[in-house]
N, C-alpha and C. Protein backbone atom coordinates (compact mmCIF):
# COMPACT_ATOMS: atom_id res chain seq x y z
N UNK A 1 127.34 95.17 103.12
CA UNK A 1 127.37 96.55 102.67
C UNK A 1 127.32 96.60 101.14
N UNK A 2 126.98 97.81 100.55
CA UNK A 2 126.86 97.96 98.98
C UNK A 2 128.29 98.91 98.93
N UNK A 3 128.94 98.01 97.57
CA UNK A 3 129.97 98.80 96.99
C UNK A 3 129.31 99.84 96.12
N UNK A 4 130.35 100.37 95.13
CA UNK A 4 130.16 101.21 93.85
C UNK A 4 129.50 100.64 93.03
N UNK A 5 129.37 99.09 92.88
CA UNK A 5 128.82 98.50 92.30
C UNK A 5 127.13 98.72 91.98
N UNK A 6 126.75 98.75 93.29
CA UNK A 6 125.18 98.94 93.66
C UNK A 6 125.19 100.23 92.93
N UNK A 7 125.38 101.35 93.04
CA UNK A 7 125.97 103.04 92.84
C UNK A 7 125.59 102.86 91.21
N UNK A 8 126.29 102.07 90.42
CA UNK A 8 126.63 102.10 89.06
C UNK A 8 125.41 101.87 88.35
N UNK A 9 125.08 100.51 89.35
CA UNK A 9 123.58 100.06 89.18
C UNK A 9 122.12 100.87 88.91
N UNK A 10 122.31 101.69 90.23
CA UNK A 10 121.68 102.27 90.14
C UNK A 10 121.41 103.78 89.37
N UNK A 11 122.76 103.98 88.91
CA UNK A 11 122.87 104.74 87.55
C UNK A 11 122.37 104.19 86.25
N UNK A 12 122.83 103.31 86.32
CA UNK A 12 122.54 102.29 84.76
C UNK A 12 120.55 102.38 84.72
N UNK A 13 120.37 101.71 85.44
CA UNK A 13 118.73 101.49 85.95
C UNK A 13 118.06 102.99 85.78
N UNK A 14 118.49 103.83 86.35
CA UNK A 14 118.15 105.74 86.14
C UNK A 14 118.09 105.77 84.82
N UNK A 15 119.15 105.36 84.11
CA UNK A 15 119.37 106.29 83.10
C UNK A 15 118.27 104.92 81.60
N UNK A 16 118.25 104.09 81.99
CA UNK A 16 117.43 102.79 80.77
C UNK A 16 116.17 103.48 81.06
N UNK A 17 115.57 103.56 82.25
CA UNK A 17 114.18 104.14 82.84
C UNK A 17 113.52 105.29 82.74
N UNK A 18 114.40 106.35 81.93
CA UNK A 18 114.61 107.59 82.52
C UNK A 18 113.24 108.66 81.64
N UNK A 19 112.84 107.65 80.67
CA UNK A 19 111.33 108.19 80.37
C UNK A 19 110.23 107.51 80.53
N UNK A 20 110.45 106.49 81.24
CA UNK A 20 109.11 105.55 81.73
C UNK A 20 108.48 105.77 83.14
N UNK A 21 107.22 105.92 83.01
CA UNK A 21 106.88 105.83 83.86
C UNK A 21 105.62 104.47 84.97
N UNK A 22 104.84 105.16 86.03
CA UNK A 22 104.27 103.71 86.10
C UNK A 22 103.30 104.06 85.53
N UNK A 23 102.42 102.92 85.44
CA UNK A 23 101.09 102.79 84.76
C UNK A 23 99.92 103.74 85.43
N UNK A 24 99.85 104.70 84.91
CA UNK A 24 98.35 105.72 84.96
C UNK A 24 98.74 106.05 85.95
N UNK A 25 99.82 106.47 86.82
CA UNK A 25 100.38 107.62 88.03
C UNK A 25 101.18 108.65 87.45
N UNK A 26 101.90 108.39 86.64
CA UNK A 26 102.82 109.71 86.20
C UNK A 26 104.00 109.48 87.06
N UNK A 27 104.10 108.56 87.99
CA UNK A 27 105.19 108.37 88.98
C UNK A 27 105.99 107.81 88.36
N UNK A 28 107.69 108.31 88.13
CA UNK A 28 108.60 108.17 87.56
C UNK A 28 109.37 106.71 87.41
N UNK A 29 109.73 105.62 86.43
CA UNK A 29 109.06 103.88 86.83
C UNK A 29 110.44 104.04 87.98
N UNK A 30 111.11 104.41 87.86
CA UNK A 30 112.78 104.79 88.80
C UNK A 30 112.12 103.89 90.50
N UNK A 31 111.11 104.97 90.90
CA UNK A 31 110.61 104.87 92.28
C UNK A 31 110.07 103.16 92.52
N UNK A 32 109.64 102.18 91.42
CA UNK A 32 109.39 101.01 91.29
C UNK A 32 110.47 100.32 91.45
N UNK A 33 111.80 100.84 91.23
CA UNK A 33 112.85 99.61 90.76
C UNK A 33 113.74 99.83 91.98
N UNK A 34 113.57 101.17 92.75
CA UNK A 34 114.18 101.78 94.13
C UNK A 34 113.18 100.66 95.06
N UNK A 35 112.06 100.93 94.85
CA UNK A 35 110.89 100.32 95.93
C UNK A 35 111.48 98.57 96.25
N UNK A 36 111.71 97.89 94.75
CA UNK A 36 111.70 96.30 94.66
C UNK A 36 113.30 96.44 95.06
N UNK A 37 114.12 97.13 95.66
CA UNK A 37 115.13 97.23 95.69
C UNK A 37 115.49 96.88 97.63
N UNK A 38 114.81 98.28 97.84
CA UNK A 38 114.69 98.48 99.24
C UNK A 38 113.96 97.32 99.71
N UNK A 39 112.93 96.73 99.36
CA UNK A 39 112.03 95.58 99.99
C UNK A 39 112.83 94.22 100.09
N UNK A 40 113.85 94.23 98.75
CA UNK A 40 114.79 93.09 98.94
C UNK A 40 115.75 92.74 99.72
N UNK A 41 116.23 94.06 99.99
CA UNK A 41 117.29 94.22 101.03
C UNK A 41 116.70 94.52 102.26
N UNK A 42 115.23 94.52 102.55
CA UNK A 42 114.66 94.04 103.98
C UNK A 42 114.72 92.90 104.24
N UNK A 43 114.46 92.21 102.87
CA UNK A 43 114.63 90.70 103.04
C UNK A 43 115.31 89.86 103.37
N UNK A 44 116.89 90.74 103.31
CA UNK A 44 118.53 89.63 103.30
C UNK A 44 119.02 89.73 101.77
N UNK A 45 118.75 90.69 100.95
CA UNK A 45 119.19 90.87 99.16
C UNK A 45 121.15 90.68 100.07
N UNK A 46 121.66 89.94 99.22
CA UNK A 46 123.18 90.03 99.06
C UNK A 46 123.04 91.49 97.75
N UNK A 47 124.50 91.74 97.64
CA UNK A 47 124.41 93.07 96.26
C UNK A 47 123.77 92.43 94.94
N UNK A 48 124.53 91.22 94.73
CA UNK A 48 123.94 91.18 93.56
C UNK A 48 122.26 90.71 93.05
N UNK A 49 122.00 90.43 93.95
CA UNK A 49 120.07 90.37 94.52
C UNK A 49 119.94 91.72 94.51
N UNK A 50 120.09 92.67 95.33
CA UNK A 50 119.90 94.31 95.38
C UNK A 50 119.99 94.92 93.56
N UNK A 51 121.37 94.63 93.15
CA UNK A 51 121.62 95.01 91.84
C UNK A 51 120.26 94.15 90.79
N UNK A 52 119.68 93.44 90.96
CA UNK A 52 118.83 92.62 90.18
C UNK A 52 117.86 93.23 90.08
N UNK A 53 117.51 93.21 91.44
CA UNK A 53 116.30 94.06 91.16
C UNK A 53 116.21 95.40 90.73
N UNK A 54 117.46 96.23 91.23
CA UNK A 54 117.25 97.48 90.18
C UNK A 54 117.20 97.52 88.74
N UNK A 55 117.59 96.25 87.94
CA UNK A 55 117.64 95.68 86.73
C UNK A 55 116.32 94.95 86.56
N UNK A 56 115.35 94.07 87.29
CA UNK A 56 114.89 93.45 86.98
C UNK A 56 113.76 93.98 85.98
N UNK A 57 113.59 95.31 85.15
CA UNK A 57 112.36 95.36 83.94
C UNK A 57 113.45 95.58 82.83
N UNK A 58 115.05 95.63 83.19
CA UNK A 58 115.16 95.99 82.11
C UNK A 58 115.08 95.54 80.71
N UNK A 59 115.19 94.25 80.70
CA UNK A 59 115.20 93.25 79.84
C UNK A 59 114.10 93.77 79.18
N UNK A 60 113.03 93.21 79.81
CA UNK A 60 111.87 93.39 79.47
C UNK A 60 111.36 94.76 78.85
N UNK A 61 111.82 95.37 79.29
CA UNK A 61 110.97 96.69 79.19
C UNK A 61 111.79 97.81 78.20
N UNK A 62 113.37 97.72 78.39
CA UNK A 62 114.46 98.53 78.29
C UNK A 62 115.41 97.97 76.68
N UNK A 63 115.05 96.79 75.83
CA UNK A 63 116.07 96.79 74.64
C UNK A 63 116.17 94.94 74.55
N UNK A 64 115.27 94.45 75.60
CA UNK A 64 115.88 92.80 75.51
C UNK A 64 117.13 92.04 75.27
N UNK A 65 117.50 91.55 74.44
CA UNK A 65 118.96 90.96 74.24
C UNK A 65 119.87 92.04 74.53
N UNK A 66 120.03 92.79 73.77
CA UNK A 66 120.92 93.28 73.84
C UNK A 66 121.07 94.79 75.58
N UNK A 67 120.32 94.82 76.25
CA UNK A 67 120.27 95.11 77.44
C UNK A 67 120.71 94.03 78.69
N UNK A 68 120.22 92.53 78.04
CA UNK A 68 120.68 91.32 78.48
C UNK A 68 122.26 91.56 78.61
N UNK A 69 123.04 91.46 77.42
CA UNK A 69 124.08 91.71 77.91
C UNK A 69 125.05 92.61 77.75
N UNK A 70 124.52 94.01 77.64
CA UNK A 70 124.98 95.16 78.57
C UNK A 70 125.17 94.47 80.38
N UNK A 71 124.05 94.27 80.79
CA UNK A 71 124.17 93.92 81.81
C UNK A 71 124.95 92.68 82.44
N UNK A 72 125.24 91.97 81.91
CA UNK A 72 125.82 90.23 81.63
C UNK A 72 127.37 91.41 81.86
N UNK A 73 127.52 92.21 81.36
CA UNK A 73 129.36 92.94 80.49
C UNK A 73 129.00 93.94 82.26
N UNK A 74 128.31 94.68 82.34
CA UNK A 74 128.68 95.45 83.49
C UNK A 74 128.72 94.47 84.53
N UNK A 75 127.63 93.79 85.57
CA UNK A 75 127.24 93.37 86.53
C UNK A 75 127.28 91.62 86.87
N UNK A 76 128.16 91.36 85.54
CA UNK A 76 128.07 89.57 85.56
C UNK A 76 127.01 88.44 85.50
N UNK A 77 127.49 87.19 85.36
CA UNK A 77 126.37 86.33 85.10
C UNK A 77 125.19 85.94 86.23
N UNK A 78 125.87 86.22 87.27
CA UNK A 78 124.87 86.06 88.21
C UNK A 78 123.51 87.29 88.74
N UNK A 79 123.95 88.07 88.54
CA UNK A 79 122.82 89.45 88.27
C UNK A 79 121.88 89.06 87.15
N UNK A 80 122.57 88.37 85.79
CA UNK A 80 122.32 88.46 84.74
C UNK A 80 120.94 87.28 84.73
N UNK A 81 121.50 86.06 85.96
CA UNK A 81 120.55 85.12 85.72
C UNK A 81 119.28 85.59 86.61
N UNK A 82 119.36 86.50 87.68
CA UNK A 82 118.50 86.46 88.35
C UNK A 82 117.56 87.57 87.47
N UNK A 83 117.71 88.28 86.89
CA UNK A 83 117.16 89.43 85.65
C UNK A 83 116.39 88.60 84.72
N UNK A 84 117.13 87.59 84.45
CA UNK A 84 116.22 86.50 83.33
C UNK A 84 115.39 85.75 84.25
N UNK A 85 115.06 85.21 85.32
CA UNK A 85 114.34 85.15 86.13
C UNK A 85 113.41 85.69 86.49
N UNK A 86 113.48 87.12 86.52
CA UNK A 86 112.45 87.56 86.87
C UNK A 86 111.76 88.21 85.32
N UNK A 87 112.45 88.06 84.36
CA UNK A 87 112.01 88.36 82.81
C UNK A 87 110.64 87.46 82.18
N UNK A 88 109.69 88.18 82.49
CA UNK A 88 108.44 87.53 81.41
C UNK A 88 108.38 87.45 79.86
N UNK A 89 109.40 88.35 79.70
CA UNK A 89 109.36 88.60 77.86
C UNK A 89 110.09 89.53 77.58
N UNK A 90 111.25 88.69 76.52
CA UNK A 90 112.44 89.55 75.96
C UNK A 90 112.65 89.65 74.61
N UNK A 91 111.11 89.59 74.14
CA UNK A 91 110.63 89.97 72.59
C UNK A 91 109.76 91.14 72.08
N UNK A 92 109.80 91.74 71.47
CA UNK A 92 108.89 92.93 70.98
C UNK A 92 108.22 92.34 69.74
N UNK A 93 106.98 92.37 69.86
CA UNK A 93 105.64 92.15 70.61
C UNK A 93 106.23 91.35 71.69
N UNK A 94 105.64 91.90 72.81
CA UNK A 94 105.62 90.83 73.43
C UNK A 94 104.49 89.65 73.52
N UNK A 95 104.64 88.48 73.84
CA UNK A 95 102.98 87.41 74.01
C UNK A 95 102.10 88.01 74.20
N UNK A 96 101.10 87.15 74.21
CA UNK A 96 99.89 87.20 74.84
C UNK A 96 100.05 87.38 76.25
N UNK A 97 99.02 88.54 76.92
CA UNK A 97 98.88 89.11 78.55
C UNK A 97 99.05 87.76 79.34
N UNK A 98 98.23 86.72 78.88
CA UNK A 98 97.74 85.42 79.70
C UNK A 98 98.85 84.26 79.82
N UNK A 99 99.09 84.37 78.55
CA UNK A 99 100.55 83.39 78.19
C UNK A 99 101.98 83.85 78.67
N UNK A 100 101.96 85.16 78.85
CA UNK A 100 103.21 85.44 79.82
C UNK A 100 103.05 85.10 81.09
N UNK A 101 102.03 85.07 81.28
CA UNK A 101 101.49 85.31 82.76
C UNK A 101 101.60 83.84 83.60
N UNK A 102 100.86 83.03 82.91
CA UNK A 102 101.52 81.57 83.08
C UNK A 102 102.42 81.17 83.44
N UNK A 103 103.21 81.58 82.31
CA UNK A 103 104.67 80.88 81.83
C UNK A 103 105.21 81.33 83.48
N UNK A 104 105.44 82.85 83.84
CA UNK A 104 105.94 83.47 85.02
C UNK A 104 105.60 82.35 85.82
N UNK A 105 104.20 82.21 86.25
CA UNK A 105 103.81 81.62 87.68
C UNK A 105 104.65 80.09 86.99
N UNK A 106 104.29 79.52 86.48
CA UNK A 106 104.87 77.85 85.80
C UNK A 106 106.37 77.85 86.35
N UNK A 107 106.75 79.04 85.94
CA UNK A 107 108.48 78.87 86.47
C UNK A 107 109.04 79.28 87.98
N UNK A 108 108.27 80.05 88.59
CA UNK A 108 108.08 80.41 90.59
C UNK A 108 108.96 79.07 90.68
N UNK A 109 108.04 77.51 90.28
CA UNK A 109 108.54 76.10 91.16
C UNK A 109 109.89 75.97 91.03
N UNK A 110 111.07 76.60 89.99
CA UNK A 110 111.73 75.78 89.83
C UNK A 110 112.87 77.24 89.56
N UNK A 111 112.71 78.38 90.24
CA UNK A 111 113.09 79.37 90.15
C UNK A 111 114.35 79.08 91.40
N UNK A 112 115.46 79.93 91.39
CA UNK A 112 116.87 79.75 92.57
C UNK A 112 116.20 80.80 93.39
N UNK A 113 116.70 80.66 94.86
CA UNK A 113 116.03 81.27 95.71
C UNK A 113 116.30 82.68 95.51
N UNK A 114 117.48 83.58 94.89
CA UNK A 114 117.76 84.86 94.33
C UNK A 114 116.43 85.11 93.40
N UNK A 115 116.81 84.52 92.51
CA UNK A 115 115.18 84.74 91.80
C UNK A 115 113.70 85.07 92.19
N UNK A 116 113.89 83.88 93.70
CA UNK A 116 112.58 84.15 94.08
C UNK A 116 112.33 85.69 95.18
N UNK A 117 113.53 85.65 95.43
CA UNK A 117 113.42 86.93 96.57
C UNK A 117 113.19 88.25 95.82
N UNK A 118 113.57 88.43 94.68
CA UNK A 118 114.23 89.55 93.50
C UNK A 118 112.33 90.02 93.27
N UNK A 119 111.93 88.36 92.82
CA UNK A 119 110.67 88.18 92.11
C UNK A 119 109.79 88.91 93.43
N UNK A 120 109.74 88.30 94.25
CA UNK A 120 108.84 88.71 95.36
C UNK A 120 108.75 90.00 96.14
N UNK A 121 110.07 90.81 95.83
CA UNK A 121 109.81 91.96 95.89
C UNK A 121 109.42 92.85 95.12
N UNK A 122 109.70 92.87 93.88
CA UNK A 122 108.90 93.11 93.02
C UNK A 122 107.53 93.16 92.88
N UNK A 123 106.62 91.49 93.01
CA UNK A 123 105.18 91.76 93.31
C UNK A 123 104.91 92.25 94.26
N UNK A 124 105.45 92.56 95.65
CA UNK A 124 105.39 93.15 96.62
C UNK A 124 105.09 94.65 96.58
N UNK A 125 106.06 95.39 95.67
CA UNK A 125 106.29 96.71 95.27
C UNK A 125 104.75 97.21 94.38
N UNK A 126 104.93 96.12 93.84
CA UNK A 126 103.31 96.11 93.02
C UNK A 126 102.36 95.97 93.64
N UNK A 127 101.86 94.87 94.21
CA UNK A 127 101.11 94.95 95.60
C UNK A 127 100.31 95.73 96.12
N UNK A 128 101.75 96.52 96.89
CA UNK A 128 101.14 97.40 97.55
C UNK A 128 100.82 98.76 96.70
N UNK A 129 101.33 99.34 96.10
CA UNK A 129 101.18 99.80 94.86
C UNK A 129 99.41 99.53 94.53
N UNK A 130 98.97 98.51 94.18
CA UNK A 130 97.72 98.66 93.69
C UNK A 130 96.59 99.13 95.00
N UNK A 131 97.24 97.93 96.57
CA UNK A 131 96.05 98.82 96.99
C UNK A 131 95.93 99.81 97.30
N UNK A 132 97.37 100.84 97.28
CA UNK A 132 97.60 102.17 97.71
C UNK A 132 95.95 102.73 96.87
N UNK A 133 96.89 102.37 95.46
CA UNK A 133 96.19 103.30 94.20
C UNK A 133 94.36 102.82 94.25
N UNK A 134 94.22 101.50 94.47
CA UNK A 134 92.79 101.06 94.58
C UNK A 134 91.89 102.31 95.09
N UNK A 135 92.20 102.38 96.40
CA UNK A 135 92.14 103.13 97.94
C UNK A 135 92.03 104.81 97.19
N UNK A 136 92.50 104.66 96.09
CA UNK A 136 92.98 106.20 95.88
C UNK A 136 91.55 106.42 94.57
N UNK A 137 92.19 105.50 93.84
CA UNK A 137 91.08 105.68 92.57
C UNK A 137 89.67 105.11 92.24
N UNK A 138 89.94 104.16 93.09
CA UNK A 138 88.85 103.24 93.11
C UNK A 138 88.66 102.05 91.65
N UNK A 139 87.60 101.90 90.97
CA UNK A 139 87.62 100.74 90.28
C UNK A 139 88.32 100.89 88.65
N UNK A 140 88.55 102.25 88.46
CA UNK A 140 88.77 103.21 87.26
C UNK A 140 90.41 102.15 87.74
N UNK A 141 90.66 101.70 88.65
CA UNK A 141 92.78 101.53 88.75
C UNK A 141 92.66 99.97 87.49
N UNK A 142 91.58 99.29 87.39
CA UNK A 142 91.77 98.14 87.00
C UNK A 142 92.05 98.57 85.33
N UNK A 143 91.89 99.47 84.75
CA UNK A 143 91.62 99.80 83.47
C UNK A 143 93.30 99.94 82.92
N UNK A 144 94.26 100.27 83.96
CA UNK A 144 95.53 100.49 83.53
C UNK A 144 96.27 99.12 83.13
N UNK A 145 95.96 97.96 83.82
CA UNK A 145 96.09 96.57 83.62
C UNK A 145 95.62 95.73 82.13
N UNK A 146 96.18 94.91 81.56
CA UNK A 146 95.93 94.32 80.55
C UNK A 146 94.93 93.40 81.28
N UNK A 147 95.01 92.56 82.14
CA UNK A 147 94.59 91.78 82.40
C UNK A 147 92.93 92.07 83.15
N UNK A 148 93.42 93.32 83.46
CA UNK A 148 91.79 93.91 84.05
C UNK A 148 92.34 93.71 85.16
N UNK A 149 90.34 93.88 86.04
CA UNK A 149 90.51 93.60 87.38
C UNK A 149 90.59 91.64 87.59
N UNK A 150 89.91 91.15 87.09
CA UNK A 150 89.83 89.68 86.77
C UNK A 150 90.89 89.27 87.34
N UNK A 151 92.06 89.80 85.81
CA UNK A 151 92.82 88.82 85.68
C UNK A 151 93.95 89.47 86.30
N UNK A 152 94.27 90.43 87.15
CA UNK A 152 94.87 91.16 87.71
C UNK A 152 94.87 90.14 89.22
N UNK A 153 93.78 89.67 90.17
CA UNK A 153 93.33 89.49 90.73
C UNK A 153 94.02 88.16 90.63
N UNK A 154 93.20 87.72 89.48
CA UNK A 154 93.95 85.39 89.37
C UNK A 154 95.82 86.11 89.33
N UNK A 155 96.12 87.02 88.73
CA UNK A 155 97.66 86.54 88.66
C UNK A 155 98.09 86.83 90.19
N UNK A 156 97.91 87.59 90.54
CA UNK A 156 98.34 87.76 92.37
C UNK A 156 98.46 87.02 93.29
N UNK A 157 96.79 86.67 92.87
CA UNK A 157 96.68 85.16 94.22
C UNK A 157 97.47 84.24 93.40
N UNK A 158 97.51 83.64 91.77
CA UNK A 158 98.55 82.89 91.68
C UNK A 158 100.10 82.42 92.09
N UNK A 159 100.71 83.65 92.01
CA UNK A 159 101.93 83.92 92.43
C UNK A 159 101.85 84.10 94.13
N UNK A 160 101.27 84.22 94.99
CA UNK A 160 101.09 83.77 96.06
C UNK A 160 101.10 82.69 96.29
N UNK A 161 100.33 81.90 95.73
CA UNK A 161 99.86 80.20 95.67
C UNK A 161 101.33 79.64 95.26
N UNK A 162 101.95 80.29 94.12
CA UNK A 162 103.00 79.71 93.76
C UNK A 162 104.20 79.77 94.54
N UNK A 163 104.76 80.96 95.31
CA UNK A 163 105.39 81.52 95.94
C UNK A 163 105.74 80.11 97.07
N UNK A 164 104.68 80.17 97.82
CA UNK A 164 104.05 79.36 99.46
C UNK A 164 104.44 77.93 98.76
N UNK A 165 104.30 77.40 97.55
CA UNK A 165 104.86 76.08 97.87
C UNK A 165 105.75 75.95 97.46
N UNK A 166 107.12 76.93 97.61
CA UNK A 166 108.26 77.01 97.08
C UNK A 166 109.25 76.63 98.48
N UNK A 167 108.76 77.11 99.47
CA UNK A 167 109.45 77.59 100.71
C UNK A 167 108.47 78.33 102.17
N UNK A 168 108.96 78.58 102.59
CA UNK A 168 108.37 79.66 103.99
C UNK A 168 109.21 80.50 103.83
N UNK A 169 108.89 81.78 103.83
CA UNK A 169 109.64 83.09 103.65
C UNK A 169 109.01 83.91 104.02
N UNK A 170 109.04 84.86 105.16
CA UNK A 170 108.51 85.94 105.67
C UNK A 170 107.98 86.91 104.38
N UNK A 171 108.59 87.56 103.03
CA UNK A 171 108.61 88.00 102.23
C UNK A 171 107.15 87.34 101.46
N UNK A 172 107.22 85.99 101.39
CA UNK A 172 105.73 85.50 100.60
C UNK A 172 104.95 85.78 101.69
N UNK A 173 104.83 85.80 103.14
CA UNK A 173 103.62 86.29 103.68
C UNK A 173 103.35 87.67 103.59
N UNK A 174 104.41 88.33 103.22
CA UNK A 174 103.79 90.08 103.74
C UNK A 174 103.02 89.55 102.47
N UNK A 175 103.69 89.53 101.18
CA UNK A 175 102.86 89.18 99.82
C UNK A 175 101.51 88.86 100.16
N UNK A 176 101.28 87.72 100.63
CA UNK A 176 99.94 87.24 100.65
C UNK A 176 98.90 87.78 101.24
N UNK A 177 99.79 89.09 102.47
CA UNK A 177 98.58 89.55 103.45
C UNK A 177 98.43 90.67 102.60
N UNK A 178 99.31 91.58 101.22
CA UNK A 178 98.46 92.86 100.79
C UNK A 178 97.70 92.26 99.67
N UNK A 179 98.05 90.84 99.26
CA UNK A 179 97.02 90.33 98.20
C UNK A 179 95.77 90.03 98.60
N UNK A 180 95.46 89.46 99.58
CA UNK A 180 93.90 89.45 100.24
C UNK A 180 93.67 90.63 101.01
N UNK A 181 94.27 91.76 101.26
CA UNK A 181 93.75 93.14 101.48
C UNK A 181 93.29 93.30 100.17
N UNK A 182 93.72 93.47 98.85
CA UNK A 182 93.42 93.54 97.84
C UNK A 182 92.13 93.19 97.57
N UNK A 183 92.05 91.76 97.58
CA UNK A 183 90.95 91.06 97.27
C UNK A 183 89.70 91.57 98.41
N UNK A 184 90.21 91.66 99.28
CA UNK A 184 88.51 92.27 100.13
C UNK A 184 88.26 93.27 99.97
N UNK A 185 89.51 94.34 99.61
CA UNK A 185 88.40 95.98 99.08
C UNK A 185 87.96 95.58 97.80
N UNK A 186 88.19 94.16 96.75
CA UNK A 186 87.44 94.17 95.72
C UNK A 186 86.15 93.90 95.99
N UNK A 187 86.21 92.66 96.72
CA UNK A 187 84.80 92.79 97.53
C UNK A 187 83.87 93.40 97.89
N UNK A 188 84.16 94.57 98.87
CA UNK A 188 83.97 95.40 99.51
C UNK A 188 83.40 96.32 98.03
N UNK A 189 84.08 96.84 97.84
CA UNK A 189 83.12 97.43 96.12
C UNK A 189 82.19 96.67 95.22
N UNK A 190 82.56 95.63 95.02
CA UNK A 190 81.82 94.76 94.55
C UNK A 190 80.48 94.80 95.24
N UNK A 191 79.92 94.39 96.75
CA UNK A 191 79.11 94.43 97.24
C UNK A 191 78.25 95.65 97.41
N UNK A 192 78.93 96.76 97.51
CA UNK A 192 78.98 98.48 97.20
C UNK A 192 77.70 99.02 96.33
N UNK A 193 78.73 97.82 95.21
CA UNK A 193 78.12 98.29 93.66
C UNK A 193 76.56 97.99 93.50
């Protein structure tokens, strides 16, 4: 069961988020960090897995260090590690699109299984997310991405690839089956075109 804890969480997460939204929807980013939340706790999330992922952009996205440990002071070290886990970059600038991108998949192998569940719902949330929006917008969705459609495409199936030789986890297959849905409506347009 979720204490007050989760509750607080999910206040804290509301309120860091509370003018971001997602990329080229206007959809409030809140509904992303609810989504990687709910998918985790389909998975078996204990709270502080659940609490992670409602945390997991904040780092990144929300103040870096010092959001680090805000959260470290509310929610403890173990929330705290799985947040840095799923953290690509806790610098402003952040890297290079490609060089974060790496580094992420490079670390999947050697990630604690909290990490990986946190992580995988997350791309999951995203996921499906793109082919919703694909389906919706068509090829105009790749333009919101740094990476494009390209490189949008290599990081997915990467982290799939990376995921699968970590373990067997029901969670990396749903992953893998909306990533090659993905990849065949690219196809599928591609051939179109």
């Amino acid at each position: 069961m979720l204490s007050e804890r989760f509750t607080q969480a999910l206040t804290y997460a509301t309120q860091l988020h509370t003018h971001q939204v997602r990329k080229g929807s206007g959809i409030p980013y809140v509904a992303h960090l609810l989504g990687a939340a709910s998918i985790a706790l389909e998975y078996g999330a204990n709270e502080d897995e659940a609490i992670a992922a409602l945390l997991h952009d904040a780092v990144e996205d929300q103040g870096g260090a010092e959001t680090r440990e805000e959260i470290r002071r509310r929610f403890g070290e173990t929330v705290t590690a799985i947040v840095d886990g799923c953290t690509d970059a806790d610098t402003m600038p952040k890297p290079p699109w490609k060089q974060r991108k790496e580094a992420y998949i490079a670390h999947i192998s050697t990630a604690s299984p909290s990490v990986l569940l946190v992580s995988a719902a997350d791309k999951l949330h995203n996921a499906r997310s793109i082919l919703q929006d694909y389906r919706l917008v068509g090829e105009s969705l790749w333009e919101r991405f740094q990476g494009g459609k390209t490189g949008t495409l290599w990081y997915y199936r990467s982290l799939v690839d990376a995921y699968q030789k970590t373990e067997t986890r029901a969670i990396f297959a749903e992953l893998a089956r909306v990533v090659t849905q993905i990849e065949d409506l690219a196809s599928q347009k591609k051939s179109e075109a």
